[in-house]
N, C-alpha and C. Protein backbone atom coordinates (compact mmCIF):
# COMPACT_ATOMS: atom_id res chain seq x y z
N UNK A 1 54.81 193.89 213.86
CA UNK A 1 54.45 192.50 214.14
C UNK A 1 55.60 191.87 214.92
N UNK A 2 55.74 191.15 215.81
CA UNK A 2 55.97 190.50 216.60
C UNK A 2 57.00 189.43 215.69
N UNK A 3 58.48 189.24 215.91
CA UNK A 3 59.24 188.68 214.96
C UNK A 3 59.27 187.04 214.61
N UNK A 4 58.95 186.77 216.08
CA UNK A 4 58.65 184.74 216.16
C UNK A 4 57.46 184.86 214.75
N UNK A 5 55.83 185.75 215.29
CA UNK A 5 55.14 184.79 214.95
C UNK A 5 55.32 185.71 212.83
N UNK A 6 55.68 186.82 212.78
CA UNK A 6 56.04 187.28 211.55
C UNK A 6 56.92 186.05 210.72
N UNK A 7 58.45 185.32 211.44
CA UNK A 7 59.07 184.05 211.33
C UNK A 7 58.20 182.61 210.96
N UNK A 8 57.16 183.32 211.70
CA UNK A 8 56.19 181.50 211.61
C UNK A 8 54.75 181.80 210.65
N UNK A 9 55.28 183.03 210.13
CA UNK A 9 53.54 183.16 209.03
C UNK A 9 54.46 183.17 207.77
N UNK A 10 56.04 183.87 207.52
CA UNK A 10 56.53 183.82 206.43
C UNK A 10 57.58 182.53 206.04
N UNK A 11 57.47 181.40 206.56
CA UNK A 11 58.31 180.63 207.00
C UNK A 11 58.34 180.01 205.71
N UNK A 12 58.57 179.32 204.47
CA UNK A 12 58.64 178.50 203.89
C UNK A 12 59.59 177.21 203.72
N UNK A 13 59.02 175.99 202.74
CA UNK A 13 59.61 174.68 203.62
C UNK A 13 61.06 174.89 201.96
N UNK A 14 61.97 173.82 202.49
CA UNK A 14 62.89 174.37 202.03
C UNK A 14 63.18 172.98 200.85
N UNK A 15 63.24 172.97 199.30
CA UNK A 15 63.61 171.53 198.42
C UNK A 15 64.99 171.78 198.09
N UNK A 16 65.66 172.95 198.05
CA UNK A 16 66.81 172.90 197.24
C UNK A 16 67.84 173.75 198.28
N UNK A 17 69.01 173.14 198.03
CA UNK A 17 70.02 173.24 199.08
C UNK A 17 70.70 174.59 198.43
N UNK A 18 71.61 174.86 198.86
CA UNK A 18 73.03 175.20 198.29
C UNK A 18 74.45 174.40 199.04
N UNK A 19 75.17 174.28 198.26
CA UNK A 19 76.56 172.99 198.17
C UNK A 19 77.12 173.65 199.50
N UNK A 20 77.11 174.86 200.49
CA UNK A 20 78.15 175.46 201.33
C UNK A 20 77.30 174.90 202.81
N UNK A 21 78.08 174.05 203.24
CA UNK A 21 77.63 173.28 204.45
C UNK A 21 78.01 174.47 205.52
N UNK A 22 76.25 174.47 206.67
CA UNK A 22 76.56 175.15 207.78
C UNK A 22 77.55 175.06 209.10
N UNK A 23 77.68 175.78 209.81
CA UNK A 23 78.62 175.70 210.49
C UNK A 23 78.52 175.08 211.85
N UNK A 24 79.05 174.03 212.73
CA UNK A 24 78.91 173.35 213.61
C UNK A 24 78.08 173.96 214.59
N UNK A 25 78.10 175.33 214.68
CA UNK A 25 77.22 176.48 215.64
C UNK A 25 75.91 176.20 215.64
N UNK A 26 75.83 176.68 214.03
CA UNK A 26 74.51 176.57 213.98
C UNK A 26 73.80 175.65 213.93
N UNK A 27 74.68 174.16 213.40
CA UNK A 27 73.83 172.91 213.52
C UNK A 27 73.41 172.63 214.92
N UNK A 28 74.09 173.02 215.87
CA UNK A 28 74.10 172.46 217.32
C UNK A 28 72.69 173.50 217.74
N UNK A 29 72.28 174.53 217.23
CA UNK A 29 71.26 175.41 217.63
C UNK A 29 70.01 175.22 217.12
N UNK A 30 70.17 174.37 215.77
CA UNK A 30 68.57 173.90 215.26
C UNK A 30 68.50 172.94 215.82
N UNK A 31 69.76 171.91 216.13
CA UNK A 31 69.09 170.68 216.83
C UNK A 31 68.34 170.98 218.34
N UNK A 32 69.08 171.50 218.86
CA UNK A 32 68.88 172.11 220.24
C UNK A 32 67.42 173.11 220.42
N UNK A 33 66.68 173.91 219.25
CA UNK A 33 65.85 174.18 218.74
C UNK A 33 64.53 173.65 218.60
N UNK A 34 65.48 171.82 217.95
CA UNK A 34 64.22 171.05 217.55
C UNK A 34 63.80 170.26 219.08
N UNK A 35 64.90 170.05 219.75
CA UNK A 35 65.19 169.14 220.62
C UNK A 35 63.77 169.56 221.84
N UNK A 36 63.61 171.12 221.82
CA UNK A 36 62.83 172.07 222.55
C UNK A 36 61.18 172.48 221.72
N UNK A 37 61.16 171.80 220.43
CA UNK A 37 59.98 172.06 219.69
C UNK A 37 58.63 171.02 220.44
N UNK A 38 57.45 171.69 220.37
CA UNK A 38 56.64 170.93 220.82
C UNK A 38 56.36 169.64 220.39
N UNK A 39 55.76 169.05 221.01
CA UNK A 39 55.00 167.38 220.49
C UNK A 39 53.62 166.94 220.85
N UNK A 40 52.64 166.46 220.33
CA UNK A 40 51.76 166.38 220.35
C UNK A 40 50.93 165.53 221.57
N UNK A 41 49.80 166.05 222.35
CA UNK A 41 50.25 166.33 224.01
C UNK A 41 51.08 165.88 224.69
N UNK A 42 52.29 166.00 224.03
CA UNK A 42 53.32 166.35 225.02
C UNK A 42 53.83 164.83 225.43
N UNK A 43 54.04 163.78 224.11
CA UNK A 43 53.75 162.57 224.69
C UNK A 43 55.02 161.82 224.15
N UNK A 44 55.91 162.88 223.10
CA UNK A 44 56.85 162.24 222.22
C UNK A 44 57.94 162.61 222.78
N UNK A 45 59.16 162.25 223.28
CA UNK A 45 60.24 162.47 223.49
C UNK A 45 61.06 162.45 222.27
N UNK A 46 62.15 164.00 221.90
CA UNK A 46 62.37 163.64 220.38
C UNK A 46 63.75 163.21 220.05
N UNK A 47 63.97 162.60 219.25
CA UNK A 47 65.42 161.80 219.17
C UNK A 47 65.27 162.59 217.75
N UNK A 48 66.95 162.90 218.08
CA UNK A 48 66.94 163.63 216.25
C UNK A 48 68.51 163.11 216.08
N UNK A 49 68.83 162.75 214.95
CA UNK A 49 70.36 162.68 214.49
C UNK A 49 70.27 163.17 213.39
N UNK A 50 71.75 163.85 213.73
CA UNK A 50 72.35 164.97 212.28
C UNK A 50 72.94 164.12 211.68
N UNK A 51 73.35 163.57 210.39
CA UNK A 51 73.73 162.56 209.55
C UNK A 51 74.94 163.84 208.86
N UNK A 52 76.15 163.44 209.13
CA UNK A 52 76.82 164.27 208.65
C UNK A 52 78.14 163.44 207.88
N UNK A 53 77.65 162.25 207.36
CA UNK A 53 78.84 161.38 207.05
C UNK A 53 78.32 161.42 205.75
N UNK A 54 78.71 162.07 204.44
CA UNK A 54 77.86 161.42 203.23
C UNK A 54 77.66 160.41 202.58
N UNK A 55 78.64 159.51 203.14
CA UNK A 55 78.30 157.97 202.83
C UNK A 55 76.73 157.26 203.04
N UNK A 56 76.78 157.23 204.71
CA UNK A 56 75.62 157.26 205.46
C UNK A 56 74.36 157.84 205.08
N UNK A 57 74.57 159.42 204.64
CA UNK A 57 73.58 160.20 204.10
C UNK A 57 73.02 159.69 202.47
N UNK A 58 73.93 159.45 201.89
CA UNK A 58 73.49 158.30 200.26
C UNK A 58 72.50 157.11 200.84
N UNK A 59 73.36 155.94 202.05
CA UNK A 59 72.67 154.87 202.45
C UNK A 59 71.61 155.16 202.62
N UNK A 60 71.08 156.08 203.46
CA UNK A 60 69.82 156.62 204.08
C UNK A 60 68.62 157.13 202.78
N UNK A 61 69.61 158.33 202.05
CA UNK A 61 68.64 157.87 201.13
C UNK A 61 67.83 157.18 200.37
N UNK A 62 68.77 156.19 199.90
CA UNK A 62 68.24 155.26 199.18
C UNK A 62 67.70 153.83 200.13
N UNK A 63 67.97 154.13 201.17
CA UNK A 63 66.50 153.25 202.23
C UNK A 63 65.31 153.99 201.72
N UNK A 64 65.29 155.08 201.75
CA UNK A 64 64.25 156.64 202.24
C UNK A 64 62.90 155.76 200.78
N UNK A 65 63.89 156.27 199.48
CA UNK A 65 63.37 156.38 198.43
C UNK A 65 62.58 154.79 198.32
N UNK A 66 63.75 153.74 198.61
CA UNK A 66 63.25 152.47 198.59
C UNK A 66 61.66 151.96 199.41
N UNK A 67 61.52 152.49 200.43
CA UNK A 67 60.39 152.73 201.39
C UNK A 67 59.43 153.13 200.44
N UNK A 68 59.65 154.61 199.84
CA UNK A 68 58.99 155.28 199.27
C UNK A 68 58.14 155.04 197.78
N UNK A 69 58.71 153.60 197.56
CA UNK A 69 58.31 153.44 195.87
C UNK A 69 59.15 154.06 194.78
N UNK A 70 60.29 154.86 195.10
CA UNK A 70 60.87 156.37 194.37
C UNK A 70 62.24 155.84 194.18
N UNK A 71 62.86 156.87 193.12
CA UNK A 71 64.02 156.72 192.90
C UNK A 71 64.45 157.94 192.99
N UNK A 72 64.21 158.86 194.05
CA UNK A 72 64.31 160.27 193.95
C UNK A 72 64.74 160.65 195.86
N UNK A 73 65.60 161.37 195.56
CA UNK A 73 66.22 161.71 197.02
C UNK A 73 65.33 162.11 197.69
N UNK A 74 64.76 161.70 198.71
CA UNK A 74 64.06 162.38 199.84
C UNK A 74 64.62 163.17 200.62
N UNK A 75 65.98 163.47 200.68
CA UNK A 75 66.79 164.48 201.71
C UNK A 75 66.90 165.88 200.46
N UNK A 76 66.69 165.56 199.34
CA UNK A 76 66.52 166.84 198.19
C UNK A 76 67.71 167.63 197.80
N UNK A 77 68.87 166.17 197.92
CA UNK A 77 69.87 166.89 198.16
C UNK A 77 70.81 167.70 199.11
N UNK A 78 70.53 167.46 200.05
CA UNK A 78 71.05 168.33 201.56
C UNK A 78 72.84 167.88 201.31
N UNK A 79 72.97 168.83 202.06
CA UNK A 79 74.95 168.89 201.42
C UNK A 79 75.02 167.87 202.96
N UNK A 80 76.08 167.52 203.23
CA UNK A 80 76.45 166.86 204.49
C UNK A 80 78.20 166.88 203.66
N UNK A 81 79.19 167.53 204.32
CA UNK A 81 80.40 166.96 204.19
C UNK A 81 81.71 167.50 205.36
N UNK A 82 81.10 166.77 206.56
CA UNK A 82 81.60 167.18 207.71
C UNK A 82 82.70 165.95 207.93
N UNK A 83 83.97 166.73 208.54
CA UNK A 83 85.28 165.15 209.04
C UNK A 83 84.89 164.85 210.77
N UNK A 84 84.30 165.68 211.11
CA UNK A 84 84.08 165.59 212.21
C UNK A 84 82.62 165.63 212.89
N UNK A 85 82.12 165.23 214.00
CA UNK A 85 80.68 165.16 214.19
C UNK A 85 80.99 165.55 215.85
N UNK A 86 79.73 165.89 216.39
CA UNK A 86 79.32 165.61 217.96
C UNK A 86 78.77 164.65 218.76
C-alpha cells in the first residue's frame, strides 16, 4: 500500500500529550505542512499560529473552555515550553 494514503487510513486524532516538547524542526514542518493542506474550494487562505509561550497557551485556554460552556482544556494539555519562537 502506498505510504501517504496507508498514513491517512491509519491516522488517529491525538487527546493526550507527552510532557517532551518537539523540536523547532519539526514544528516548522507541520506548520509548513498545514500551511500547504487543502481548503474547501480552495477559498480559505490559512493563518495558523504556534502558541509556544505557556502563559498565552493557559490564556487561550481558558478563552477556549469559556466559549465552550467547559471547564476542561480544549488544547488536552499540549506541552508548549519554548524561550524562543519564529
Amino acid at each position: 500500500m502506498n505510504e501517504t494514503i496507508h498514513t491517512l487510513i491509519t491516522r488517529r486524532s491525538v487527546r493526550k500529550y507527552k510532557k517532551a516538547q518537539i523540536s523547532d524542526e519539526d514544528l516548522y514542518l507541520i506548520l509548513q505542512a498545514g500551511t500547504y493542506a487543502a481548503t474547501g474550494m480552495n477559498r480559505q487562505s490559512p493563518i495558523i499560529i504556534a502558541v509556544t509561550n505557556k502563559e498565552m497557551r493557559d490564556r487561550l485556554s481558558r478563552m477556549n473552555a469559556k466559549i465552550m460552556g467547559s471547564d476542561k482544556d480544549p488544547f488536552y494539555g499540549a506541552p508548549v515550553d519554548r524561550k524562543s519562537t519564529r
